[in-house]
PDB file of N, CA and C in Angstrom:
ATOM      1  N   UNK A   1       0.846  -1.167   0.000  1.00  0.00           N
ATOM      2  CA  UNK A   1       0.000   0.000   0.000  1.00  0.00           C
ATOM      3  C   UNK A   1       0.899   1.239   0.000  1.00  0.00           C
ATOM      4  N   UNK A   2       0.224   2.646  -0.929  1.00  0.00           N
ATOM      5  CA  UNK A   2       1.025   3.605  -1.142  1.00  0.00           C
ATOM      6  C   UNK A   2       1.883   4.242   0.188  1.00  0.00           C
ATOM      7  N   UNK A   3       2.220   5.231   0.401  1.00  0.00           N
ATOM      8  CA  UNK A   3       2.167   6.054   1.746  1.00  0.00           C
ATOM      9  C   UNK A   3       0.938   6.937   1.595  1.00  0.00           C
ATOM     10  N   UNK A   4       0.857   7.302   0.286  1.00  0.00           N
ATOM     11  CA  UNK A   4      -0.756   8.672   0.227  1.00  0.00           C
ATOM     12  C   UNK A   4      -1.805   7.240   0.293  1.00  0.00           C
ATOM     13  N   UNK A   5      -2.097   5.963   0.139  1.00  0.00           N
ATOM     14  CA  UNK A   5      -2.682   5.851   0.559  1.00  0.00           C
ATOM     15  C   UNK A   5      -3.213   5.533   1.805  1.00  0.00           C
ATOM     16  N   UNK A   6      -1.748   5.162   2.333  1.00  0.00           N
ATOM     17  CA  UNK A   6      -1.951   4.730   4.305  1.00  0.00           C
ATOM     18  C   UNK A   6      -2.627   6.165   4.954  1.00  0.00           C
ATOM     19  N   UNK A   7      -1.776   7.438   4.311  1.00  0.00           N
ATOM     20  CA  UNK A   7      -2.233   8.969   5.027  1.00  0.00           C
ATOM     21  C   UNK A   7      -3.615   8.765   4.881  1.00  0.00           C
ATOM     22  N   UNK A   8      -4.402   8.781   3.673  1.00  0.00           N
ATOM     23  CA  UNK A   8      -5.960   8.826   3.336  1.00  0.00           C
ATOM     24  C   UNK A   8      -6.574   7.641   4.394  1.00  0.00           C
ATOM     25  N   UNK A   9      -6.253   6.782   4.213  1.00  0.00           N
ATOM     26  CA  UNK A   9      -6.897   5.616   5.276  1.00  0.00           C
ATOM     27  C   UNK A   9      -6.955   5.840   6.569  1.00  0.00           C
ATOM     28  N   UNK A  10      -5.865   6.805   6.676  1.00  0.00           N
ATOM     29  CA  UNK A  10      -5.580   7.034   8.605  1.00  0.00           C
ATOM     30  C   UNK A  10      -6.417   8.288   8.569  1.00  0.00           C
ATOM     31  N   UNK A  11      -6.185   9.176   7.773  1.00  0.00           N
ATOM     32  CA  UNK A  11      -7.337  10.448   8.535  1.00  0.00           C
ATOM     33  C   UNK A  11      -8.425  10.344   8.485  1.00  0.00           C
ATOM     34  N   UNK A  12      -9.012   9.266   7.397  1.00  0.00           N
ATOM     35  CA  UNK A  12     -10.253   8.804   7.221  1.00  0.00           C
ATOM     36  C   UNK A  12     -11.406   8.306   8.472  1.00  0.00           C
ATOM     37  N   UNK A  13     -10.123   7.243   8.825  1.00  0.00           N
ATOM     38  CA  UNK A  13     -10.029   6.430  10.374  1.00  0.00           C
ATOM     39  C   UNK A  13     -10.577   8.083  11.277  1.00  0.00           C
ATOM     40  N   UNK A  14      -9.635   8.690  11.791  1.00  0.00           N
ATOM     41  CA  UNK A  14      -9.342   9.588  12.428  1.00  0.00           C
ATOM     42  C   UNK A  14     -11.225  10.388  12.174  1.00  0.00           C
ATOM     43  N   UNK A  15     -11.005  10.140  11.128  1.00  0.00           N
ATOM     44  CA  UNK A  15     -12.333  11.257  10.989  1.00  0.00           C
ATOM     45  C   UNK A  15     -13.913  10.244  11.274  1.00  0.00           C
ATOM     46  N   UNK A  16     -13.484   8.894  11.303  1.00  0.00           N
ATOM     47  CA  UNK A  16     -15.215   8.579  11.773  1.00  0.00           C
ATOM     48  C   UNK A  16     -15.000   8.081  13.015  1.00  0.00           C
ATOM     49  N   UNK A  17     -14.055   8.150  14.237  1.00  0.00           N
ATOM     50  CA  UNK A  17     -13.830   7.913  15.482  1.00  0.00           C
ATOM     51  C   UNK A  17     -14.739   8.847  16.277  1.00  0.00           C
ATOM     52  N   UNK A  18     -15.860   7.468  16.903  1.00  0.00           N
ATOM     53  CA  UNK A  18     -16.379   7.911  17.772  1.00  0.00           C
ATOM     54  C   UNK A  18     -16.167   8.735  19.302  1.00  0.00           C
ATOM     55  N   UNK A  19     -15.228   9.540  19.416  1.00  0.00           N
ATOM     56  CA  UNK A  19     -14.648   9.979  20.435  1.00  0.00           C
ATOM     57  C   UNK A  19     -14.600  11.102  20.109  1.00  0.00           C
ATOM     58  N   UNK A  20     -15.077  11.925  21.443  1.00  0.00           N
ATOM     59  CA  UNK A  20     -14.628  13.500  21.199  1.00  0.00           C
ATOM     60  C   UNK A  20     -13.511  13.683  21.097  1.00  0.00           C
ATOM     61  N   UNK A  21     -12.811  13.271  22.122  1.00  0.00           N
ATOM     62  CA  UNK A  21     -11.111  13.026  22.674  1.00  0.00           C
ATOM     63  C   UNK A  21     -10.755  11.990  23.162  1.00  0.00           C
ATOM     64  N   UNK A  22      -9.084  11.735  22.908  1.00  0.00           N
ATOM     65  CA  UNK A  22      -8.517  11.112  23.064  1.00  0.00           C
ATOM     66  C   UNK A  22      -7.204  11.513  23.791  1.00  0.00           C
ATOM     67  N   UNK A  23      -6.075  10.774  24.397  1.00  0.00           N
ATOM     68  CA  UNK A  23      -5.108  11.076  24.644  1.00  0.00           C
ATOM     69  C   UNK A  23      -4.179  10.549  23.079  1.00  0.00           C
ATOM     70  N   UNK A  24      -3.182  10.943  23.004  1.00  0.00           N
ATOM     71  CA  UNK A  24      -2.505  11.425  21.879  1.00  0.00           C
ATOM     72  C   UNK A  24      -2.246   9.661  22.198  1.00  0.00           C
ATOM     73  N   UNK A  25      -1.742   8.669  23.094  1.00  0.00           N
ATOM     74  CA  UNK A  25      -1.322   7.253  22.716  1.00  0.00           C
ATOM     75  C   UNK A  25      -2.404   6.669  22.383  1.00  0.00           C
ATOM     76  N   UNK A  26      -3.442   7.111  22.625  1.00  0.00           N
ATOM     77  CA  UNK A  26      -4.487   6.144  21.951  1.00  0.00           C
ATOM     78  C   UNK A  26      -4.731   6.562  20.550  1.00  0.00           C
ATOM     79  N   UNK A  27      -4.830   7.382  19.941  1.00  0.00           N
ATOM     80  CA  UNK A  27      -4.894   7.298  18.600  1.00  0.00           C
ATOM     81  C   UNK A  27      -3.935   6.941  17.916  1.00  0.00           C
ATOM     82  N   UNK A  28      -2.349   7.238  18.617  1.00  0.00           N
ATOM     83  CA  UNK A  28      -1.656   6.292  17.820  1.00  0.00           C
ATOM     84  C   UNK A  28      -2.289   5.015  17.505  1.00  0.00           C
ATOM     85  N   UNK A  29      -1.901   4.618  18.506  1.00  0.00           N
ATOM     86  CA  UNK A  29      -2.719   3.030  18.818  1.00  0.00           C
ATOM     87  C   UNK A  29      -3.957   2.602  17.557  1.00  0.00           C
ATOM     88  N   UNK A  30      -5.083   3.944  17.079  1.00  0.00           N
ATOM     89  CA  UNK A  30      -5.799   3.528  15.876  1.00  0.00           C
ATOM     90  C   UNK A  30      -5.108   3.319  14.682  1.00  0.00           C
ATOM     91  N   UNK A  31      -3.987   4.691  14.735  1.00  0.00           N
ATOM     92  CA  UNK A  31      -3.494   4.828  13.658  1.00  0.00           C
ATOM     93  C   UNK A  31      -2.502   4.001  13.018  1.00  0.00           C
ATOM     94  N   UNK A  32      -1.822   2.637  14.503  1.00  0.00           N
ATOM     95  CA  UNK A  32      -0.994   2.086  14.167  1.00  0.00           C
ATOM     96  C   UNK A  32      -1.737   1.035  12.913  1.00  0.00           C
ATOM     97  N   UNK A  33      -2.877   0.822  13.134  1.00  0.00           N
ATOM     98  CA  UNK A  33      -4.035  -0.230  12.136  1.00  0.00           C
ATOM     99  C   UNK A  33      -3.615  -0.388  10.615  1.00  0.00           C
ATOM    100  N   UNK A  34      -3.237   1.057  10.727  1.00  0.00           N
ATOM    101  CA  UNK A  34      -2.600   1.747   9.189  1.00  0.00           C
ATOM    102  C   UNK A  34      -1.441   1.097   8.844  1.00  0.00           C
ATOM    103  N   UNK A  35      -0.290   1.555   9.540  1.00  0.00           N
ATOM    104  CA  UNK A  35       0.736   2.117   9.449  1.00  0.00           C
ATOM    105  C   UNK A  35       1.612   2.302  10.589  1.00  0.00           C
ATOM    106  N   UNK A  36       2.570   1.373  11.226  1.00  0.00           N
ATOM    107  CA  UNK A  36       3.685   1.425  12.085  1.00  0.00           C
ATOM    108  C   UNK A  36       4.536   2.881  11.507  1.00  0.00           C
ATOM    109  N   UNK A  37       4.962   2.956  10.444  1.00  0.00           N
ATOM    110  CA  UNK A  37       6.126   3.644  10.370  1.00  0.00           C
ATOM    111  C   UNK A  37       5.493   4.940  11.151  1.00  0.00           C
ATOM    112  N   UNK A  38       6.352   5.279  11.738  1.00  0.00           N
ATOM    113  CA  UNK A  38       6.172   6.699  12.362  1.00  0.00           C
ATOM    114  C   UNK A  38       6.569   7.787  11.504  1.00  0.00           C
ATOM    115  N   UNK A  39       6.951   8.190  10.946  1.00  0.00           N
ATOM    116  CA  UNK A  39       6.801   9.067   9.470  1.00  0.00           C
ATOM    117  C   UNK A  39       5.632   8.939   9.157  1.00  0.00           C
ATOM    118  N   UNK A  40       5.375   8.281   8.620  1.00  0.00           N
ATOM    119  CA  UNK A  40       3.566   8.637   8.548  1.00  0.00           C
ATOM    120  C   UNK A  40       2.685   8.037   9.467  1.00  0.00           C
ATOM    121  N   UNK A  41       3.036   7.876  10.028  1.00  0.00           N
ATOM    122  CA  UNK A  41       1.823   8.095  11.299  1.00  0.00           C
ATOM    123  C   UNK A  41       1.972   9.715  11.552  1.00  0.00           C
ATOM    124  N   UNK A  42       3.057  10.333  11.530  1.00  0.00           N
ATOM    125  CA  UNK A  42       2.717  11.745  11.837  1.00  0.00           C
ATOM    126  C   UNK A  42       2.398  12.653  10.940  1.00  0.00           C
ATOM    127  N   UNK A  43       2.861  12.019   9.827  1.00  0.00           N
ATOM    128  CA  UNK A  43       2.138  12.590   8.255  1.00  0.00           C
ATOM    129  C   UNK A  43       0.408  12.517   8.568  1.00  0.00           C
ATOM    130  N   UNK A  44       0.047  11.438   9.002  1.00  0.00           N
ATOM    131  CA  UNK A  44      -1.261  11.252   8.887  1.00  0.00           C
ATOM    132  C   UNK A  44      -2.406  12.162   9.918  1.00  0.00           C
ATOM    133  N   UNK A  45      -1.437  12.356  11.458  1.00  0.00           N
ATOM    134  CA  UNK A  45      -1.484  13.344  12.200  1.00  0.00           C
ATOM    135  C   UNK A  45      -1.392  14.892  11.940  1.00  0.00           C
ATOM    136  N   UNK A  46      -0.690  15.087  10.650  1.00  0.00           N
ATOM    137  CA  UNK A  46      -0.346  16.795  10.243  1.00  0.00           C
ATOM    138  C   UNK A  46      -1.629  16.917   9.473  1.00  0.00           C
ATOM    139  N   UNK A  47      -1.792  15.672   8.373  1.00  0.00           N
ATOM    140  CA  UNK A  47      -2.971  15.952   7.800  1.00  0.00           C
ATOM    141  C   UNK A  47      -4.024  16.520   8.369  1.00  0.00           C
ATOM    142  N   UNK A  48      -4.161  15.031   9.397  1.00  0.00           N
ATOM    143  CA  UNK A  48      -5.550  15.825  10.260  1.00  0.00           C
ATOM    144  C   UNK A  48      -6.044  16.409  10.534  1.00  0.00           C
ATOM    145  N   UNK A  49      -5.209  17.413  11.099  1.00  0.00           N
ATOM    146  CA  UNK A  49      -4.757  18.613  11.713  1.00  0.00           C
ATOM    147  C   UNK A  49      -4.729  19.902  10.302  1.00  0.00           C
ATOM    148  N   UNK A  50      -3.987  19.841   9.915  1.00  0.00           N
ATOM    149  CA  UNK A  50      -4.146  20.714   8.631  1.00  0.00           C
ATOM    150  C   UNK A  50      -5.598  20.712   7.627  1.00  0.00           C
ATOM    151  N   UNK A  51      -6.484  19.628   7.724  1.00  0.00           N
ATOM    152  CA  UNK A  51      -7.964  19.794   7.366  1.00  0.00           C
ATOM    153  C   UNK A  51      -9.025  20.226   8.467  1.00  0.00           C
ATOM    154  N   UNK A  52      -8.462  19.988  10.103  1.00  0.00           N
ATOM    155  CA  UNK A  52      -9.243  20.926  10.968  1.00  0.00           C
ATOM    156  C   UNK A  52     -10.048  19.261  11.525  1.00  0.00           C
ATOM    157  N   UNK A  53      -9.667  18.014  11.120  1.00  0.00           N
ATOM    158  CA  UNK A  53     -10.383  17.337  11.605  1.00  0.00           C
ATOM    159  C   UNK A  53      -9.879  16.749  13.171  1.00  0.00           C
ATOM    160  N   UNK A  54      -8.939  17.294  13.504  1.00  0.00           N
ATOM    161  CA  UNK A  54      -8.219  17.374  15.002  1.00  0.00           C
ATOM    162  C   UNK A  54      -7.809  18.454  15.141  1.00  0.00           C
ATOM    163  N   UNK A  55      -7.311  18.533  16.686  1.00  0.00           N
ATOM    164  CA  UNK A  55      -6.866  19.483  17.303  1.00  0.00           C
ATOM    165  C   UNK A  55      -6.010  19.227  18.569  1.00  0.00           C
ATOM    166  N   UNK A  56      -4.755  19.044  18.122  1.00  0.00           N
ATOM    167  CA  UNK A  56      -3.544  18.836  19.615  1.00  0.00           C
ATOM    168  C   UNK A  56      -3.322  19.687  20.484  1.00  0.00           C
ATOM    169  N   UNK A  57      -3.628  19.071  21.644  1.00  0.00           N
ATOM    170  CA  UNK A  57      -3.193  20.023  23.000  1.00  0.00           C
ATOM    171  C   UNK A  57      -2.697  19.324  24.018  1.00  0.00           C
ATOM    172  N   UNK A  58      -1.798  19.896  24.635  1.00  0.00           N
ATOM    173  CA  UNK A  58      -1.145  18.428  25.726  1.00  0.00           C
ATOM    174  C   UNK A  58      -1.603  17.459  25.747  1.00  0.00           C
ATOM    175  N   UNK A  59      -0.940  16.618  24.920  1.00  0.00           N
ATOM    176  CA  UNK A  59      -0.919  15.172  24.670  1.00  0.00           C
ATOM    177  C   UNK A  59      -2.517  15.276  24.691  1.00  0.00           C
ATOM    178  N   UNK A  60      -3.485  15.614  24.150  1.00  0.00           N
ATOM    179  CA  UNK A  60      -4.938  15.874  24.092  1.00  0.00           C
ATOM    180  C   UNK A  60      -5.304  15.832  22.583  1.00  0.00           C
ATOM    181  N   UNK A  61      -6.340  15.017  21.930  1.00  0.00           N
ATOM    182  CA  UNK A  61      -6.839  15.020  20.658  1.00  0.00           C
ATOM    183  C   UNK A  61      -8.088  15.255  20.746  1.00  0.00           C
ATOM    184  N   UNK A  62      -8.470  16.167  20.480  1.00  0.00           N
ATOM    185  CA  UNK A  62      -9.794  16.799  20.085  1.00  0.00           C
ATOM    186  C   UNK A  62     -10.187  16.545  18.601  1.00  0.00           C
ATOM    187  N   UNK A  63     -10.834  15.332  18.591  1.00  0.00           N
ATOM    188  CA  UNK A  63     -11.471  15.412  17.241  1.00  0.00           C
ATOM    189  C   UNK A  63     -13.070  16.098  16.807  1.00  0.00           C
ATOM    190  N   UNK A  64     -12.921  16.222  15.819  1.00  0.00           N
ATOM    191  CA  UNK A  64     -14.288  16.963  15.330  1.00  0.00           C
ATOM    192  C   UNK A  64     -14.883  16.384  14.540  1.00  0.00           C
ATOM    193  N   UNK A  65     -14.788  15.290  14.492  1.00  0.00           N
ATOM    194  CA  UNK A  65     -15.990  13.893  13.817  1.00  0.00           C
ATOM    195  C   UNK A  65     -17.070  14.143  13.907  1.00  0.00           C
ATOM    196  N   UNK A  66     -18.194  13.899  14.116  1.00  0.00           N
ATOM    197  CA  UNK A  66     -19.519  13.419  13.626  1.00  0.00           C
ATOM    198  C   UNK A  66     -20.421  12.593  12.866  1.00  0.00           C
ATOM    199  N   UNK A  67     -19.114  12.159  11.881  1.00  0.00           N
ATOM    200  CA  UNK A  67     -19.630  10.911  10.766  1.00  0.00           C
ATOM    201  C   UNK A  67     -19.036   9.554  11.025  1.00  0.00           C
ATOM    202  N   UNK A  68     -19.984   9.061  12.085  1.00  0.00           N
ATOM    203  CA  UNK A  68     -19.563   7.928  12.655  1.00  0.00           C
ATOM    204  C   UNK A  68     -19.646   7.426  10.982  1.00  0.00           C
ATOM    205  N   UNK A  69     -18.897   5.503  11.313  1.00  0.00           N
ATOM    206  CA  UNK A  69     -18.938   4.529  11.221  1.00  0.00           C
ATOM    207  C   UNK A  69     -20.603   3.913  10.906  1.00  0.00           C
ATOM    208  N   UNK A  70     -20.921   3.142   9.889  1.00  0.00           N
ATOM    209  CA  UNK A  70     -22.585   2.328   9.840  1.00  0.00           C
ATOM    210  C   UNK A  70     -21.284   1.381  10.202  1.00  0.00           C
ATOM    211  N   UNK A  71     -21.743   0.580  11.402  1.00  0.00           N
ATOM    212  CA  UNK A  71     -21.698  -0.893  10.813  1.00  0.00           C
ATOM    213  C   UNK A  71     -22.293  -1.569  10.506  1.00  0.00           C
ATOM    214  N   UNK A  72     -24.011  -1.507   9.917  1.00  0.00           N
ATOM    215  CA  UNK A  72     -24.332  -1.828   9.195  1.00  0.00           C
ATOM    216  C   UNK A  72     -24.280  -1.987   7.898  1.00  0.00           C
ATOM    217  N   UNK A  73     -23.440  -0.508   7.003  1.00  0.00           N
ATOM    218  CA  UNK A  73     -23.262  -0.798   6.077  1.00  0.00           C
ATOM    219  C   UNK A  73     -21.817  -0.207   5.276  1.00  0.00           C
ATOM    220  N   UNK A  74     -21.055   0.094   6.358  1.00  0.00           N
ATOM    221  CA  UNK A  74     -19.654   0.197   5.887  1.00  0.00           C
ATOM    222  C   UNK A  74     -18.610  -0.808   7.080  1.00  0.00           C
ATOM    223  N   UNK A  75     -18.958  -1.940   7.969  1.00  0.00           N
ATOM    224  CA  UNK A  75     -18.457  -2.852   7.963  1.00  0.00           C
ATOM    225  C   UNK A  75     -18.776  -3.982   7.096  1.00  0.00           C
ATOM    226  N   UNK A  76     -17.847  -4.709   6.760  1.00  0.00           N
ATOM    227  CA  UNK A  76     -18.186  -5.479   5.939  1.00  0.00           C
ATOM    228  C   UNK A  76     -18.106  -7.359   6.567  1.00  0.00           C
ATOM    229  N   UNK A  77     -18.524  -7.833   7.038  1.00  0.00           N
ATOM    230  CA  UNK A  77     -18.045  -9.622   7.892  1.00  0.00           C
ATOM    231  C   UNK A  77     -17.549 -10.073   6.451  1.00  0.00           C
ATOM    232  N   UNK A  78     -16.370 -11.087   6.874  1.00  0.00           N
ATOM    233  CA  UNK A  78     -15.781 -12.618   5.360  1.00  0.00           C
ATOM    234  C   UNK A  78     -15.495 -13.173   6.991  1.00  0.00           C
ATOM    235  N   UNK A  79     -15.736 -14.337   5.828  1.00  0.00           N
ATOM    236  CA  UNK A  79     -14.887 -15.781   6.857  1.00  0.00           C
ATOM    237  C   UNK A  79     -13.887 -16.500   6.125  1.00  0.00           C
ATOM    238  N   UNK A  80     -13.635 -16.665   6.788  1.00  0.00           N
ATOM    239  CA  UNK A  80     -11.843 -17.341   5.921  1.00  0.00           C
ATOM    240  C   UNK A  80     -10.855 -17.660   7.107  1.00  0.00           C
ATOM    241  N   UNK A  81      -9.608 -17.051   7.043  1.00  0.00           N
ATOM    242  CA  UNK A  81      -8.330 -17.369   7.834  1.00  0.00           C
ATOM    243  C   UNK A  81      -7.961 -16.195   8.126  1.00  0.00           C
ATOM    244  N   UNK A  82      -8.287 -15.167   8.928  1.00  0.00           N
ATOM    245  CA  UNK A  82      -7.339 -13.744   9.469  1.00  0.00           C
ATOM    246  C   UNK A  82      -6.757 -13.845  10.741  1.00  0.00           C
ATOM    247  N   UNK A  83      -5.488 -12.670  10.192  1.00  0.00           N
ATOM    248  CA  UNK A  83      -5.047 -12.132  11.810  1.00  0.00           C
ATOM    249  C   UNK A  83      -6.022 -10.615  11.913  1.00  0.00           C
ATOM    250  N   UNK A  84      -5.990 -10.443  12.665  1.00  0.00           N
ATOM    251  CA  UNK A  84      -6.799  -9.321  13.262  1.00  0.00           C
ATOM    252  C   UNK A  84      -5.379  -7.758  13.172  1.00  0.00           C
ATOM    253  N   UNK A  85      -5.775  -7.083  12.520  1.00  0.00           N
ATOM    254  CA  UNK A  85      -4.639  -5.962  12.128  1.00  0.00           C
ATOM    255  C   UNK A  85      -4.296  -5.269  13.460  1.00  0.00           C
ATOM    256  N   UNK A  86      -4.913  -5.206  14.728  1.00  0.00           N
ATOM    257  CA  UNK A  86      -5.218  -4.651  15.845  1.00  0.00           C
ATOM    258  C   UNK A  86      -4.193  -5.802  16.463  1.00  0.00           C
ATOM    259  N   UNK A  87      -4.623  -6.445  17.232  1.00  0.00           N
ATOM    260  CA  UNK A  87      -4.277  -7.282  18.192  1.00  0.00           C
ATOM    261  C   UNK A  87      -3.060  -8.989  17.634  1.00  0.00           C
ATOM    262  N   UNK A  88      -3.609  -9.018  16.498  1.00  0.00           N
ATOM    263  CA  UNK A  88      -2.747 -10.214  15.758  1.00  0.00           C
ATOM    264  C   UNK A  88      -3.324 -11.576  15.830  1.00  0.00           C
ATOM    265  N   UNK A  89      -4.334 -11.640  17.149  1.00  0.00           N
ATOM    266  CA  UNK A  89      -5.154 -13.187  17.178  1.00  0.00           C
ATOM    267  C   UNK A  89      -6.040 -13.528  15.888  1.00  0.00           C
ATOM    268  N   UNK A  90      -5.537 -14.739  15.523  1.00  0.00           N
ATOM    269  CA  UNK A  90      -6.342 -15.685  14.914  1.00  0.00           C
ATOM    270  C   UNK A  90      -7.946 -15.246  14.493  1.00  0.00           C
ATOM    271  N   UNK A  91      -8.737 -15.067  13.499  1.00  0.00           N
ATOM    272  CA  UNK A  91      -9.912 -15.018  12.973  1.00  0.00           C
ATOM    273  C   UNK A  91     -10.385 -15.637  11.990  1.00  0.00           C
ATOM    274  N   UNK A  92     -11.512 -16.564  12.148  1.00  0.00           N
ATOM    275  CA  UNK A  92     -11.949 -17.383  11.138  1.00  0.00           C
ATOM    276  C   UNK A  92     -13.152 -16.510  10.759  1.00  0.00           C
ATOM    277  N   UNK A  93     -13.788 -15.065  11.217  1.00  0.00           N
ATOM    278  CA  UNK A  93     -14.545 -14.154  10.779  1.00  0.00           C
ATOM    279  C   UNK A  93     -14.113 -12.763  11.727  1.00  0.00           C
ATOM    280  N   UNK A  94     -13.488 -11.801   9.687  1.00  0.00           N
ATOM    281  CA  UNK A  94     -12.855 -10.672  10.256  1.00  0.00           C
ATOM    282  C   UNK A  94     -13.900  -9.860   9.542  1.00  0.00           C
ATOM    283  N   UNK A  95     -13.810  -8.485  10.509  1.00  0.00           N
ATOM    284  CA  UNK A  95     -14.427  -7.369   9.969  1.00  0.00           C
ATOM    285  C   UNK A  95     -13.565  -6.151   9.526  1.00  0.00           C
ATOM    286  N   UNK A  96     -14.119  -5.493   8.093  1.00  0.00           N
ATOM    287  CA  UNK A  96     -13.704  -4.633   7.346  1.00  0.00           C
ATOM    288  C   UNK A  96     -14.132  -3.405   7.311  1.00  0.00           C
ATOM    289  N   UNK A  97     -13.209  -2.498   7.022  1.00  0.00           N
ATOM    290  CA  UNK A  97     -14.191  -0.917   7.367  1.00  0.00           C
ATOM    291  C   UNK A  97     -13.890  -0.709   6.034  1.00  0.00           C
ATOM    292  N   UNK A  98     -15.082  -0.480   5.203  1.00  0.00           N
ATOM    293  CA  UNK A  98     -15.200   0.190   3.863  1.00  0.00           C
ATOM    294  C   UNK A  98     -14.925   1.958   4.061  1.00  0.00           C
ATOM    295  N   UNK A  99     -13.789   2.791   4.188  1.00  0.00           N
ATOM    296  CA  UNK A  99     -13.672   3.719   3.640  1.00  0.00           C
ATOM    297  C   UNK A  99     -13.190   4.121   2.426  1.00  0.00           C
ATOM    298  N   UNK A 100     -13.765   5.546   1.987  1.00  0.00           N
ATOM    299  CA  UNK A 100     -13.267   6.303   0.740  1.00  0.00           C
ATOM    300  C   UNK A 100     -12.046   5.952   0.071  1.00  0.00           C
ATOM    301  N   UNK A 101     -11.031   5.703   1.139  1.00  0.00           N
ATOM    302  CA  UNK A 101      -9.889   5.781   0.286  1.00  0.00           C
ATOM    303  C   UNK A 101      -9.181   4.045   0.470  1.00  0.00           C
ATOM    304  N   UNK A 102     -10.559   3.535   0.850  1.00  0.00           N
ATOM    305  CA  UNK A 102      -9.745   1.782   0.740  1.00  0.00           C
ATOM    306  C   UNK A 102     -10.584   1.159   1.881  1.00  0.00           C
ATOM    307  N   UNK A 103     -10.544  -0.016   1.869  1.00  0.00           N
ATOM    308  CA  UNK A 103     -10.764  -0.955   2.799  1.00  0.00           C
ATOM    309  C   UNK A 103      -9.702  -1.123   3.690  1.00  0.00           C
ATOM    310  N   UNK A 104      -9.905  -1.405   5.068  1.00  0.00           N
ATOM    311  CA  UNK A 104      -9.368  -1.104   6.257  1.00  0.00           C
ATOM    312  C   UNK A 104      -9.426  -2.453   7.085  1.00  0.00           C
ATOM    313  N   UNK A 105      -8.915  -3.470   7.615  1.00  0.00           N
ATOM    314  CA  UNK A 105      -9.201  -4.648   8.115  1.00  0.00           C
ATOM    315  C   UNK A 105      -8.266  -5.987   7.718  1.00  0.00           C
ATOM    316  N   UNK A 106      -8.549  -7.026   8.306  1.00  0.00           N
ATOM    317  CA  UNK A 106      -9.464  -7.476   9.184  1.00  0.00           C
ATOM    318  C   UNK A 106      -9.274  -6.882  10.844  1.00  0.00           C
ATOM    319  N   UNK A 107     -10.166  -7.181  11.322  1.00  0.00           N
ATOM    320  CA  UNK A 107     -10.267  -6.976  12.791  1.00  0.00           C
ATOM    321  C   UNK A 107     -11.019  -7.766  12.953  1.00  0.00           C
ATOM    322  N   UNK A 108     -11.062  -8.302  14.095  1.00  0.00           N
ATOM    323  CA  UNK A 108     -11.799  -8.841  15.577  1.00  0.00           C
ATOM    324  C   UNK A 108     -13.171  -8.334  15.877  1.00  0.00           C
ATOM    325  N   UNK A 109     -14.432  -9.114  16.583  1.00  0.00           N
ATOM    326  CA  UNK A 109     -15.287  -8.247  16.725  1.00  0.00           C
ATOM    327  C   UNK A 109     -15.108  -7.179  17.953  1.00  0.00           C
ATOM    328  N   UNK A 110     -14.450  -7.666  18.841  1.00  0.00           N
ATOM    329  CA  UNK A 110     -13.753  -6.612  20.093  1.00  0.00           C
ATOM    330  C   UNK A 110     -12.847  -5.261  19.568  1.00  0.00           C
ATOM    331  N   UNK A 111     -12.184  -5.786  18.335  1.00  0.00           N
ATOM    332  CA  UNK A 111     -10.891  -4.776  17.798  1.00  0.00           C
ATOM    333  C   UNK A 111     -11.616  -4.077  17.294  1.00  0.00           C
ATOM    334  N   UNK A 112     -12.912  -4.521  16.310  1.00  0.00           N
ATOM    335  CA  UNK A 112     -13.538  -3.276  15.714  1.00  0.00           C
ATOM    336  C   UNK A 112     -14.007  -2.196  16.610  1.00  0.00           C
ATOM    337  N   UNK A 113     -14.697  -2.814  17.317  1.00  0.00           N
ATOM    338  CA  UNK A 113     -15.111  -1.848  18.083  1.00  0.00           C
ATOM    339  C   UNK A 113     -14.293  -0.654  18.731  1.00  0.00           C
ATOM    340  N   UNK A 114     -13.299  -0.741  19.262  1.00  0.00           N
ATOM    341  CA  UNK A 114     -12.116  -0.487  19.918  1.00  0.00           C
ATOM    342  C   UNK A 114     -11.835   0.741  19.029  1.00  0.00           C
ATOM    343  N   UNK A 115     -11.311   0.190  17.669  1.00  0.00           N
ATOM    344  CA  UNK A 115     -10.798   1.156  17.203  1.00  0.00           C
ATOM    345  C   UNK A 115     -11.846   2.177  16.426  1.00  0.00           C
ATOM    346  N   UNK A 116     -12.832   2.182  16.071  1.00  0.00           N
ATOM    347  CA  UNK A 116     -13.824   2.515  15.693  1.00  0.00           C
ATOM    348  C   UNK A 116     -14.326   4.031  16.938  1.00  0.00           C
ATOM    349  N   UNK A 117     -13.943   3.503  18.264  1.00  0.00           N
ATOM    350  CA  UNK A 117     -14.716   4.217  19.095  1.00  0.00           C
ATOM    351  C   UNK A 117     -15.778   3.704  19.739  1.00  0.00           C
ATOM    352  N   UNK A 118     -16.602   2.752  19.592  1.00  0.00           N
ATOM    353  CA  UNK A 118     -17.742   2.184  20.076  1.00  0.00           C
ATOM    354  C   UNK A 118     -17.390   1.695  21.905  1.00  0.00           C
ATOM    355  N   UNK A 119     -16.274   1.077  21.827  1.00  0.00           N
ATOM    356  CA  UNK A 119     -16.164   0.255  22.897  1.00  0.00           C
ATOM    357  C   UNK A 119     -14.510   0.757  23.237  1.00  0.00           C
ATOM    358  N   UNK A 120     -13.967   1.200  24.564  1.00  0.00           N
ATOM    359  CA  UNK A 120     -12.586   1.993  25.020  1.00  0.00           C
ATOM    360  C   UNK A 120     -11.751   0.820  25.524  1.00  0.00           C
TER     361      UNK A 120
END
């Protein structure tokens, strides 16, 4: 996967997170879903930030979301053989986040949630 497309996937992420705020390690933590390299993980962080869809303040993330997540109809369930992109355990049914700039997944039904915002 590109780097412009890991950036698009991560602010994407960033932008349907159910959370007003966060502390700055937990969104790493979403953003790692993406993208370990830390170069763009902070690429993906400037973005954010430079479209107004966050806002850093001591170690503080103020996002300005509102467009959650359907998981009704932008998760997607397969069954097959996954690791879970979150956590790494074993899945014989992973879930997918259909965003704009790509599909996002597999995850866990616990991981989705998690990173999504639904469940902390």
């Amino acid at each position: 996967m590109s780097r412009e497309r890991q950036v698009e996937l991560g602010v994407e992420l960033i932008e349907r997170l159910e959370h007003g705020s966060l502390a700055l390690s937990e969104l790493i933590d979403r953003v790692e879903t993406v993208t370990s390299d830390p170069a763009t993980t902070r690429r993906i962080l400037d973005v954010a930030e430079i479209r107004g869809i966050i806002d850093r303040e001591d170690g503080v993330v103020s996002i300005a979301g509102g467009n959650f997540l359907s998981f009704q109809s932008e998760v997607v369930r397969r069954e097959g053989e996954f690791s879970c992109r979150r956590c790494g355990a074993s899945l014989t049914t992973g879930h997918f986040m259909r965003l704009e700039a790509g599909e996002l997944g597999p995850f866990g039904s616990s991981c989705i949630r998690k990173v999504t915002g639904r469940e902390r």
